[in-house]
C-alpha atoms as a PDB file:
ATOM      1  CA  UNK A   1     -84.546   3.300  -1.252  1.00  0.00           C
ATOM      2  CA  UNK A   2     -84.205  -0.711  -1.236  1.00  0.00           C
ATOM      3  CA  UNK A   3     -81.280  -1.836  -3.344  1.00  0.00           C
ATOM      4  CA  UNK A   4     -80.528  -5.333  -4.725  1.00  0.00           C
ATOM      5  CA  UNK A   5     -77.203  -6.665  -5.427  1.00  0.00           C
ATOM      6  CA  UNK A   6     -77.097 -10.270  -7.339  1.00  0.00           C
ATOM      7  CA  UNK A   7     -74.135 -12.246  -6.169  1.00  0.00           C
ATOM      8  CA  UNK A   8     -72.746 -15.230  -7.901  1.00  0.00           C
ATOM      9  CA  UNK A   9     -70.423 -18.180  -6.602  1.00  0.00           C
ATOM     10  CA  UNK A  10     -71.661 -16.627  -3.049  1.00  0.00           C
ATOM     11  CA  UNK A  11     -71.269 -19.899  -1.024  1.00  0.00           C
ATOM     12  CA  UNK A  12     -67.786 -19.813   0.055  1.00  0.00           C
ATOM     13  CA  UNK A  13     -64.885 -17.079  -0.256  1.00  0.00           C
ATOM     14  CA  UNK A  14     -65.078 -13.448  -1.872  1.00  0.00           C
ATOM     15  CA  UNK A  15     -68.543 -14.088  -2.555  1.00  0.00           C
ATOM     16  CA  UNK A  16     -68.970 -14.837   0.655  1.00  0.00           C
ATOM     17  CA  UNK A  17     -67.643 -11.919   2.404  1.00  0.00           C
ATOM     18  CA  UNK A  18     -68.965  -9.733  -0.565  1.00  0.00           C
ATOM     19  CA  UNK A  19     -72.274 -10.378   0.571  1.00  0.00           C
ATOM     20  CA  UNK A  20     -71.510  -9.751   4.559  1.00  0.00           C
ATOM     21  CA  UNK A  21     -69.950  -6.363   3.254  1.00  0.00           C
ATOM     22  CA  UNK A  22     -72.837  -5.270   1.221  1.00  0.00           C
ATOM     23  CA  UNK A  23     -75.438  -6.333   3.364  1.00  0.00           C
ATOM     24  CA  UNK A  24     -74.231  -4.394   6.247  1.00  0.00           C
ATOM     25  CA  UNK A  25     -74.226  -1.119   3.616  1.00  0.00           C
ATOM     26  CA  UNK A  26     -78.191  -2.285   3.412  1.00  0.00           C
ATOM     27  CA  UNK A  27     -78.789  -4.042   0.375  1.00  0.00           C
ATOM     28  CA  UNK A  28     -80.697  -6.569  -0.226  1.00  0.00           C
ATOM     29  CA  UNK A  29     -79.025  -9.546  -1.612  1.00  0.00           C
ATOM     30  CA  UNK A  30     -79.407 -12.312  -4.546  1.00  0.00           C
ATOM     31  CA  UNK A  31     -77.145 -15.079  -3.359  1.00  0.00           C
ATOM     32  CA  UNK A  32     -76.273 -17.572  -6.454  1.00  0.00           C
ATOM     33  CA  UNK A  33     -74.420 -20.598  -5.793  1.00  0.00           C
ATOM     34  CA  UNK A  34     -74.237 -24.593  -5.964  1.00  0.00           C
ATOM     35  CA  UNK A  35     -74.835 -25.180  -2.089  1.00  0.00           C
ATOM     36  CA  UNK A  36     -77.848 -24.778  -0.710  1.00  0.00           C
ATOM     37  CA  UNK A  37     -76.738 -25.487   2.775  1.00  0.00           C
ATOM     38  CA  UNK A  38     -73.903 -23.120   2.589  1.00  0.00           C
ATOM     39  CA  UNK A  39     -75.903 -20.530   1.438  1.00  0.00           C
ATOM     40  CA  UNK A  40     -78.571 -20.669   3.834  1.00  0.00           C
ATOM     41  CA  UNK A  41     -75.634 -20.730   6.369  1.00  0.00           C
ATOM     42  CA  UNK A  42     -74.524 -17.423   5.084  1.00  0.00           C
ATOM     43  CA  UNK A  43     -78.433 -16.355   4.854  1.00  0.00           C
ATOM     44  CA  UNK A  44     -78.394 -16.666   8.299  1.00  0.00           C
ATOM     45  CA  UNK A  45     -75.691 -14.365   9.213  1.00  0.00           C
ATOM     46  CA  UNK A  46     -76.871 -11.368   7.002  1.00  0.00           C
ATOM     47  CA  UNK A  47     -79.083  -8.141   8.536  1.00  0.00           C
ATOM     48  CA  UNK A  48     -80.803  -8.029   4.932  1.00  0.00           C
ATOM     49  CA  UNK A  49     -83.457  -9.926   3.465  1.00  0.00           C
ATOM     50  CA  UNK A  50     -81.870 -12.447   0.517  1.00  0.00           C
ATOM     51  CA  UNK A  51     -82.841 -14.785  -1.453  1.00  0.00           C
ATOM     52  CA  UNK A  52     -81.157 -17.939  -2.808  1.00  0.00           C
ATOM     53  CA  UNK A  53     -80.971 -18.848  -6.208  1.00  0.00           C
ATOM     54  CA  UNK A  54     -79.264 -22.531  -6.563  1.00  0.00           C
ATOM     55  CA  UNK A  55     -77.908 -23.068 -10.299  1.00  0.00           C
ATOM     56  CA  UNK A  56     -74.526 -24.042 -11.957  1.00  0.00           C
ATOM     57  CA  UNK A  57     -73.256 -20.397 -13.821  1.00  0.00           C
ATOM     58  CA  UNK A  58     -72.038 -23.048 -16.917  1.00  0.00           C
ATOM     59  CA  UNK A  59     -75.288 -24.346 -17.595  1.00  0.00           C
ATOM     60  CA  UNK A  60     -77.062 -21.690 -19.722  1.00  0.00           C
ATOM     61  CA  UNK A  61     -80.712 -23.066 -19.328  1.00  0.00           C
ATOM     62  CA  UNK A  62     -80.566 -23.465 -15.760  1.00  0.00           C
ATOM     63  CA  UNK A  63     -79.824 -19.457 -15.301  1.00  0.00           C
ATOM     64  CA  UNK A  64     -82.025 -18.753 -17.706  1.00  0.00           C
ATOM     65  CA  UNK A  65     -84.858 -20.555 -15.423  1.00  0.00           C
ATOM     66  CA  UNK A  66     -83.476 -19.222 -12.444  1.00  0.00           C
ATOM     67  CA  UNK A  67     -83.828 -15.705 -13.130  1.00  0.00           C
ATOM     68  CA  UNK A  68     -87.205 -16.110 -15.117  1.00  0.00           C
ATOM     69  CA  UNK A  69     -88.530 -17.381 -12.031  1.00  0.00           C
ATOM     70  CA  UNK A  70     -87.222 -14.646  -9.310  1.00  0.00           C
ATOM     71  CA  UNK A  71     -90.696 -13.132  -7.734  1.00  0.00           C
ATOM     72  CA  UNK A  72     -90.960  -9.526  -9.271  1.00  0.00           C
ATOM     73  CA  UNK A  73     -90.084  -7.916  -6.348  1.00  0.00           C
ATOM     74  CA  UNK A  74     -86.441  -9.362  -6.355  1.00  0.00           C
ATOM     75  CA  UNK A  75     -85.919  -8.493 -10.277  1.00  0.00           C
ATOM     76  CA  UNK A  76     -84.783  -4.228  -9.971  1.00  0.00           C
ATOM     77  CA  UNK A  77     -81.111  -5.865  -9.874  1.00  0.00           C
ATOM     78  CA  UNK A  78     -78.768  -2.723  -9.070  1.00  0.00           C
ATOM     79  CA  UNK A  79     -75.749  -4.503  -8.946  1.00  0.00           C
ATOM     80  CA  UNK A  80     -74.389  -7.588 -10.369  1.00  0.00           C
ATOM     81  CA  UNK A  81     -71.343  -8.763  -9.046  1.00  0.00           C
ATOM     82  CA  UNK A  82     -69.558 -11.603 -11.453  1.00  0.00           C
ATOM     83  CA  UNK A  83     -68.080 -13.660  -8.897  1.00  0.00           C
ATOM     84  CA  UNK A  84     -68.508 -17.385  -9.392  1.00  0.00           C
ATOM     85  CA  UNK A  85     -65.412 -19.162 -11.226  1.00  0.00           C
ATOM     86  CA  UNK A  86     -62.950 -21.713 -10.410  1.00  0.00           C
ATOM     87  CA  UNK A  87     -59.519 -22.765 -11.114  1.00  0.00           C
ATOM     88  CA  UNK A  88     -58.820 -26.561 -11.967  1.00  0.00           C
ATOM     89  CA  UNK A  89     -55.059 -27.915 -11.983  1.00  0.00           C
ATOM     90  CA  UNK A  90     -51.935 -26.609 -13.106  1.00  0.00           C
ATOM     91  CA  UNK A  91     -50.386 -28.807 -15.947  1.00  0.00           C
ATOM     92  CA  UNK A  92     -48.356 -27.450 -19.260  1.00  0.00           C
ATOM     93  CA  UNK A  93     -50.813 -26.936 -22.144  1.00  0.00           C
ATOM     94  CA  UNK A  94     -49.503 -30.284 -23.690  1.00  0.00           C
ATOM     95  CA  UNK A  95     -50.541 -32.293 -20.491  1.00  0.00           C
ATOM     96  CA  UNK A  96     -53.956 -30.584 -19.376  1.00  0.00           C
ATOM     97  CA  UNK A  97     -56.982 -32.194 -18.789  1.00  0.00           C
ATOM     98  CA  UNK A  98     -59.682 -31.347 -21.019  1.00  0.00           C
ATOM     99  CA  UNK A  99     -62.723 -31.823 -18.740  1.00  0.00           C
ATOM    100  CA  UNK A 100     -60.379 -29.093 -16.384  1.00  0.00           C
ATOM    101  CA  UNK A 101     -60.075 -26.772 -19.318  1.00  0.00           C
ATOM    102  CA  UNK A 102     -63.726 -27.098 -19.759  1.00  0.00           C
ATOM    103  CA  UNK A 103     -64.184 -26.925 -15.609  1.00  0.00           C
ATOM    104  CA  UNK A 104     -62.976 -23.425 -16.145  1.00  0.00           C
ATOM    105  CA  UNK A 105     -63.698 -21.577 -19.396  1.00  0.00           C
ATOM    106  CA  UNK A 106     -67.782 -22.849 -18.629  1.00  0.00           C
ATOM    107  CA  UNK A 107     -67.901 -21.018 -15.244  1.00  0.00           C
ATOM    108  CA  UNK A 108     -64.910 -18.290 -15.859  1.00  0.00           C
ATOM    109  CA  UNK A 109     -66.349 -17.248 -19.022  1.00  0.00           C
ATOM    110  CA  UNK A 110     -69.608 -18.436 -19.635  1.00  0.00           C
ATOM    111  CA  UNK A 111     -70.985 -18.325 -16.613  1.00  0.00           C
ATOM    112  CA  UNK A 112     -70.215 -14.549 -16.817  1.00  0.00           C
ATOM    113  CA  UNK A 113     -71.723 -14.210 -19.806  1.00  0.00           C
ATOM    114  CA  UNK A 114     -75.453 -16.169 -19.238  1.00  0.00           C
ATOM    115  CA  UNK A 115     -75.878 -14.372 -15.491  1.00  0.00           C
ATOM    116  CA  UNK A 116     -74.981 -10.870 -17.509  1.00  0.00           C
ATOM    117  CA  UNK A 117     -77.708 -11.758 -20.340  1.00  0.00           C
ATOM    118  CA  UNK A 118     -80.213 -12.526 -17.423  1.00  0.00           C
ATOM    119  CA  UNK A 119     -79.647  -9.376 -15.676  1.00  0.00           C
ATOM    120  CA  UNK A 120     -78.684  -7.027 -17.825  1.00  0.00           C
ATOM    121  CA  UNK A 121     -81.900  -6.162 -19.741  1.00  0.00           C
ATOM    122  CA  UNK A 122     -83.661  -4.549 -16.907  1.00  0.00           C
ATOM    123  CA  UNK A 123     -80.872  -2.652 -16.223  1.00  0.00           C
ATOM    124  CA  UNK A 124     -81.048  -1.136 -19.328  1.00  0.00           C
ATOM    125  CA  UNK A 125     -84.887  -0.489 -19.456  1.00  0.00           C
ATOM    126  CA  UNK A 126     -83.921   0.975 -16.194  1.00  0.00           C
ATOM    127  CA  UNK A 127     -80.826   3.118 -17.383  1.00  0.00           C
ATOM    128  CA  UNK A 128     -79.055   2.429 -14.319  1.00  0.00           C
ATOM    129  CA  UNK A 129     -77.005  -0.173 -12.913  1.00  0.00           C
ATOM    130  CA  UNK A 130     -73.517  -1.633 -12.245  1.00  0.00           C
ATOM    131  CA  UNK A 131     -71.823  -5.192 -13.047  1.00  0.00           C
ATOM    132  CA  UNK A 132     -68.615  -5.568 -10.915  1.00  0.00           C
ATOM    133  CA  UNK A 133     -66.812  -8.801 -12.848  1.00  0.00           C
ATOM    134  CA  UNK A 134     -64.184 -10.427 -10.879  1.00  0.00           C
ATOM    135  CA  UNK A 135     -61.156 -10.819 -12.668  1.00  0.00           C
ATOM    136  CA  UNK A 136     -57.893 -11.901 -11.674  1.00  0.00           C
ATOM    137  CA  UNK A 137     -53.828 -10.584 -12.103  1.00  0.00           C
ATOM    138  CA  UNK A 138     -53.771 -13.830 -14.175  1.00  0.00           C
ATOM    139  CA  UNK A 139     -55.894 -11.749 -16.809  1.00  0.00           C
ATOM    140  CA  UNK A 140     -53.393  -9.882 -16.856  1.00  0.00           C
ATOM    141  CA  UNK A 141     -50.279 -11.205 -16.625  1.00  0.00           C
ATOM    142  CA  UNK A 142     -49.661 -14.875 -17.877  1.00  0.00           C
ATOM    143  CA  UNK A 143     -47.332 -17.897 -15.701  1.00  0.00           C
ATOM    144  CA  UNK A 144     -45.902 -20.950 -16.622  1.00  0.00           C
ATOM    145  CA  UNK A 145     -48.311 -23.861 -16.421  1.00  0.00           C
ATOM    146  CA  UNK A 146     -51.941 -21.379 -15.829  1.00  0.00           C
ATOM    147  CA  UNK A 147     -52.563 -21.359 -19.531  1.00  0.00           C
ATOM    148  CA  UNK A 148     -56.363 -22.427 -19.707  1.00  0.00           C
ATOM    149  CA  UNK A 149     -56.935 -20.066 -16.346  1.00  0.00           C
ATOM    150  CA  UNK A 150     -54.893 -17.203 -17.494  1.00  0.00           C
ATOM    151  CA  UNK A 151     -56.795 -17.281 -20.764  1.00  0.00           C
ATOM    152  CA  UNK A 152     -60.427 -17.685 -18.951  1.00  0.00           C
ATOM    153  CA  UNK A 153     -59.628 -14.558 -17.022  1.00  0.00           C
ATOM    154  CA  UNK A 154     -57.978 -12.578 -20.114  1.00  0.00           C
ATOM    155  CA  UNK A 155     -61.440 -13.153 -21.478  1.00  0.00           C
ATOM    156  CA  UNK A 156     -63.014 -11.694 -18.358  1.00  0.00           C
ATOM    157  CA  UNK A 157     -60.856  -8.131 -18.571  1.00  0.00           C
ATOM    158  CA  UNK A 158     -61.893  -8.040 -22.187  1.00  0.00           C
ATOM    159  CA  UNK A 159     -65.532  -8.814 -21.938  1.00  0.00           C
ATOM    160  CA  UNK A 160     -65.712  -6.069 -18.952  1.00  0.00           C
ATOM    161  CA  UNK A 161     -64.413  -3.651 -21.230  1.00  0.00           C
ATOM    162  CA  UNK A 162     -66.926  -4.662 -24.035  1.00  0.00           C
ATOM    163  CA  UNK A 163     -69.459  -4.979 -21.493  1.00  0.00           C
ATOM    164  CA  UNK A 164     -68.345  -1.056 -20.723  1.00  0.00           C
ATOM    165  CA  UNK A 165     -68.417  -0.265 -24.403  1.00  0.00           C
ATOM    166  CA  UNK A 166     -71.822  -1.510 -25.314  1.00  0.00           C
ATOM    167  CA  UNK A 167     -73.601  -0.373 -21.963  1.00  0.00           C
ATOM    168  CA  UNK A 168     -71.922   3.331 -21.746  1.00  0.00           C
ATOM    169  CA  UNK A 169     -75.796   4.125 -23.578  1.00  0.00           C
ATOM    170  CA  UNK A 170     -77.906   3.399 -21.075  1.00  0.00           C
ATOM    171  CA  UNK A 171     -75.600   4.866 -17.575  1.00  0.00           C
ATOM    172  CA  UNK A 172     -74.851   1.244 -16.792  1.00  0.00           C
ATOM    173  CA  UNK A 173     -71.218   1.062 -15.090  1.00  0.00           C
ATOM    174  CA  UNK A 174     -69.063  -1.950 -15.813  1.00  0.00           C
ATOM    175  CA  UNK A 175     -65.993  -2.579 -13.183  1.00  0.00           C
ATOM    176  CA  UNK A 176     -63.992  -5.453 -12.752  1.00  0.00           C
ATOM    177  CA  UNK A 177     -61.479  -6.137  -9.393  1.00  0.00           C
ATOM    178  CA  UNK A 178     -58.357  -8.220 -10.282  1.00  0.00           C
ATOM    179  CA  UNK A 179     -56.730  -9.863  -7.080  1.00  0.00           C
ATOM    180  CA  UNK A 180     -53.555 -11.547  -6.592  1.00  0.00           C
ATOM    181  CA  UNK A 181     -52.877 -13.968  -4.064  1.00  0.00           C
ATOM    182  CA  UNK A 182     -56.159 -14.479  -2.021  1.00  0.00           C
ATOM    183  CA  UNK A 183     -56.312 -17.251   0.364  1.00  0.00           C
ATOM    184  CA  UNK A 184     -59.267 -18.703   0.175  1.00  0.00           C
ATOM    185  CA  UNK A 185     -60.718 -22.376  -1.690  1.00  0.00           C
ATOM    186  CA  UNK A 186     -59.586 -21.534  -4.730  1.00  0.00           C
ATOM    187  CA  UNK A 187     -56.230 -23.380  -4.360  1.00  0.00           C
ATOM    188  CA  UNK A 188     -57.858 -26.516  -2.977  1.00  0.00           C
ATOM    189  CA  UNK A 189     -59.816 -26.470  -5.877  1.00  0.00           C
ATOM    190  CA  UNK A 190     -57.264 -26.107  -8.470  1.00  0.00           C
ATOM    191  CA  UNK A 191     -55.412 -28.555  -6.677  1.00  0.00           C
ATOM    192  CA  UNK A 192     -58.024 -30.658  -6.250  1.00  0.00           C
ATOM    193  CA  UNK A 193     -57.787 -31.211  -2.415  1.00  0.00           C
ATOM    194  CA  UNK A 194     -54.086 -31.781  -2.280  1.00  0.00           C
ATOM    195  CA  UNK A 195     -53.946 -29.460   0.929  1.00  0.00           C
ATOM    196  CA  UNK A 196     -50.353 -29.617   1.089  1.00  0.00           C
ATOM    197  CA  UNK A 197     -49.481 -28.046  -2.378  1.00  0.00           C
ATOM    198  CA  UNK A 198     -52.559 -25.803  -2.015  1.00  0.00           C
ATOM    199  CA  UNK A 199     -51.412 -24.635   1.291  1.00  0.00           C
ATOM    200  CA  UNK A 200     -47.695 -24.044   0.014  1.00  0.00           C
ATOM    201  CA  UNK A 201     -48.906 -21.461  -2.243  1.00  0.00           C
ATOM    202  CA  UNK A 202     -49.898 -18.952   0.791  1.00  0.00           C
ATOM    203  CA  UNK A 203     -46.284 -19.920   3.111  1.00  0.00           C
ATOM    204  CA  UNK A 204     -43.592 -16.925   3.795  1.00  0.00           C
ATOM    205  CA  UNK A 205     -46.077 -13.937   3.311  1.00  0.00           C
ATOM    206  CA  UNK A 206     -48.913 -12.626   4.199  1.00  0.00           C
ATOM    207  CA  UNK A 207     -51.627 -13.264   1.367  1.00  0.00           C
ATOM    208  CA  UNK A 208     -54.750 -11.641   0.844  1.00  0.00           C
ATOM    209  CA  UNK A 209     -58.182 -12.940   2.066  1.00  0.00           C
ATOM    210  CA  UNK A 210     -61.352 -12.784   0.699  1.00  0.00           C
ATOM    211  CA  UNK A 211     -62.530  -9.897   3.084  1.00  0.00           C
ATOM    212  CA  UNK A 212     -59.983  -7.856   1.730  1.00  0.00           C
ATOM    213  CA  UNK A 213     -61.149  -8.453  -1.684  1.00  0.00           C
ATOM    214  CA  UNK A 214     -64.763  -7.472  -0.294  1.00  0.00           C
ATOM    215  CA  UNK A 215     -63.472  -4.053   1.251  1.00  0.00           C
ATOM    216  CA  UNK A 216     -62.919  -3.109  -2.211  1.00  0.00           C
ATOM    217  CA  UNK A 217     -66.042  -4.613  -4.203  1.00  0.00           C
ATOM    218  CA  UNK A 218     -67.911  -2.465  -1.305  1.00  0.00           C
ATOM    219  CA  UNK A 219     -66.000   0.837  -1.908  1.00  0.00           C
ATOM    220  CA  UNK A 220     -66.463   0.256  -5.533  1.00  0.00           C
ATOM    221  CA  UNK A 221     -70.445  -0.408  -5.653  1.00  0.00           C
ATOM    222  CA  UNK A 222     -70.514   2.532  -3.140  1.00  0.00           C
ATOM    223  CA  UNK A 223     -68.911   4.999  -5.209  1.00  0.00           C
ATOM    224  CA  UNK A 224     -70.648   7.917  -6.115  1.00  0.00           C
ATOM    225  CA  UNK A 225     -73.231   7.904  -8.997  1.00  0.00           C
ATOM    226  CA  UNK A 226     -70.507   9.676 -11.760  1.00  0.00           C
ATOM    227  CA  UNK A 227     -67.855   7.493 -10.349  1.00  0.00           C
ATOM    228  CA  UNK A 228     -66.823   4.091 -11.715  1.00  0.00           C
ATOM    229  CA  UNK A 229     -63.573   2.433 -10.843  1.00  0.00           C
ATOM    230  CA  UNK A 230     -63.024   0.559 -13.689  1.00  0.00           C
ATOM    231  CA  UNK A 231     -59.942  -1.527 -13.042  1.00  0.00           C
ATOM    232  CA  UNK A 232     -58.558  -2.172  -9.871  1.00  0.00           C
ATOM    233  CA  UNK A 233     -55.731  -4.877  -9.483  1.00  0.00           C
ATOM    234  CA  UNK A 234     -54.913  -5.855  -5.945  1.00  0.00           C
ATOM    235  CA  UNK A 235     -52.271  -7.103  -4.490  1.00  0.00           C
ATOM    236  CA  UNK A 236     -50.414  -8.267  -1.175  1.00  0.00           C
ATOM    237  CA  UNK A 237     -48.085  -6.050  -0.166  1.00  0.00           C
ATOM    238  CA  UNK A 238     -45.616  -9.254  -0.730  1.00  0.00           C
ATOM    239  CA  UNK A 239     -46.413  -9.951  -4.570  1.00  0.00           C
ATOM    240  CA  UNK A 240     -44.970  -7.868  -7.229  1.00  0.00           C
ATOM    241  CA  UNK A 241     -46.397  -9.657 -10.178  1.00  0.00           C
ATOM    242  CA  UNK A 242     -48.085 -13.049 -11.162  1.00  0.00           C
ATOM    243  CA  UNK A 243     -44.936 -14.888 -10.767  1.00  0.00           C
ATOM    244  CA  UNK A 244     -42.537 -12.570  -8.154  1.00  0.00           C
ATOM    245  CA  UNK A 245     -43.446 -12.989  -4.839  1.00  0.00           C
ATOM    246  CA  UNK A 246     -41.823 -12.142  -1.531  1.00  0.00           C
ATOM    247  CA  UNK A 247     -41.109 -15.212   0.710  1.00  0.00           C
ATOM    248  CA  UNK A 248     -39.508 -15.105   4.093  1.00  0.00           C
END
């Protein structure tokens, strides 16, 4: 039976490698993104049909349009993995930048929340589904000087289990995956293409990478039908917590 997974931020990192893993366990794949070029590069590299949807998560009418126009054979969504979100600097709340605090609560939170509204109705007329949010272990636990972040992704574990809450009706699981250190762009991002510092973050241990992340989205979407793992937090052997890491 064909199966179609929607993936958001899928142009560079976990989404990235989310979309090699699930496309090798056969499904056919939604890739969301900014990038056009990268995603036809990753297009390219995938043993599944996919189609590209090109729209910024934190602008409500363009997802809106995207998904209204997705040809009817691409709209059964069975899985909707929340991926697309960004970090953007690193400053204490009384010296952050607003148009960074903006940056990230538009495509942390509401990005989340207009790709869900798009998606989730046919999943429940269906009764079936699952939306895998990606969350972080700054959700969870908070760290000097990630105030704006740490809030954005506090507001992801809550919505998931709201999300969870409000779908439980209609069979519809609701996961999220919290990582810890994952080198990938995120750190160039948030430090806004200071390679040095963003590189710094990832010496003296061995972080995670975004395939590792992937492992897990795949053994979560591939779970059996009664199973949902609801909260997974991930970490590198090295880290301990948000703050306590393991340097050699």
């Amino acid at each position: 039976m064909k199966k179609i997974a929607c993936i958001t931020g899928a142009s560079s990192g976990i989404g990235w490698a989310t979309a090699k893993a699930l496309s090798k366990e056969g499904f056919q794949l939604i890739l969301c993104g900014r990038r056009l070029d990268r995603l036809e590069a990753l297009q390219a590299e995938l043993s599944t049909d996919s189609y590209l949807l090109i729209f910024d998560v934190g602008d409500a009418s363009a997802v809106k349009s995207a998904f209204e126009k997705l040809p009817a054979e691409w709209r059964p969504i069975d899985v909707l993995i929340n991926n697309a979100g960004n970090a953007h600097g690193m400053s204490p709340i009384q010296s952050g930048d607003e148009a960074d605090w903006d940056a990230m609560m538009n495509s942390n939170v509401n990005g989340l929340l207009y790709v869900s509204q798009a998606v989730i109705p046919g999943m429940i007329e269906r009764k079936s589904g699952h939306i895998l949010n990606l969350s972080s272990i700054a959700g969870k636990q908070i760290y000097p000087n990630g105030n704006v972040y740490c809030a954005s992704k506090a507001a992801v574990e809550a919505l998931t289990q709201g999300m969870r809450l409000d779908l439980n009706p209609f069979y519809i699981k609701v996961s999220s995956v919290a990582p810890g250190a994952v080198n990938t762009e995120f750190s160039a991002v948030r430090f806004k293409g200071d390679m040095d510092r963003a590189n710094a973050v990832y010496q003296g241990f061995t972080p995670l990478v975004a395939e590792d992340v992937a492992e897990v989205i795949r053994y979560m979407v591939m779970a059996p039908a009664h199973v949902n793992l609801a909260d997974v937090l991930l970490l590198p052997t090295a880290q301990a917590s948000a703050g306590l890491v393991k340097r050699d």
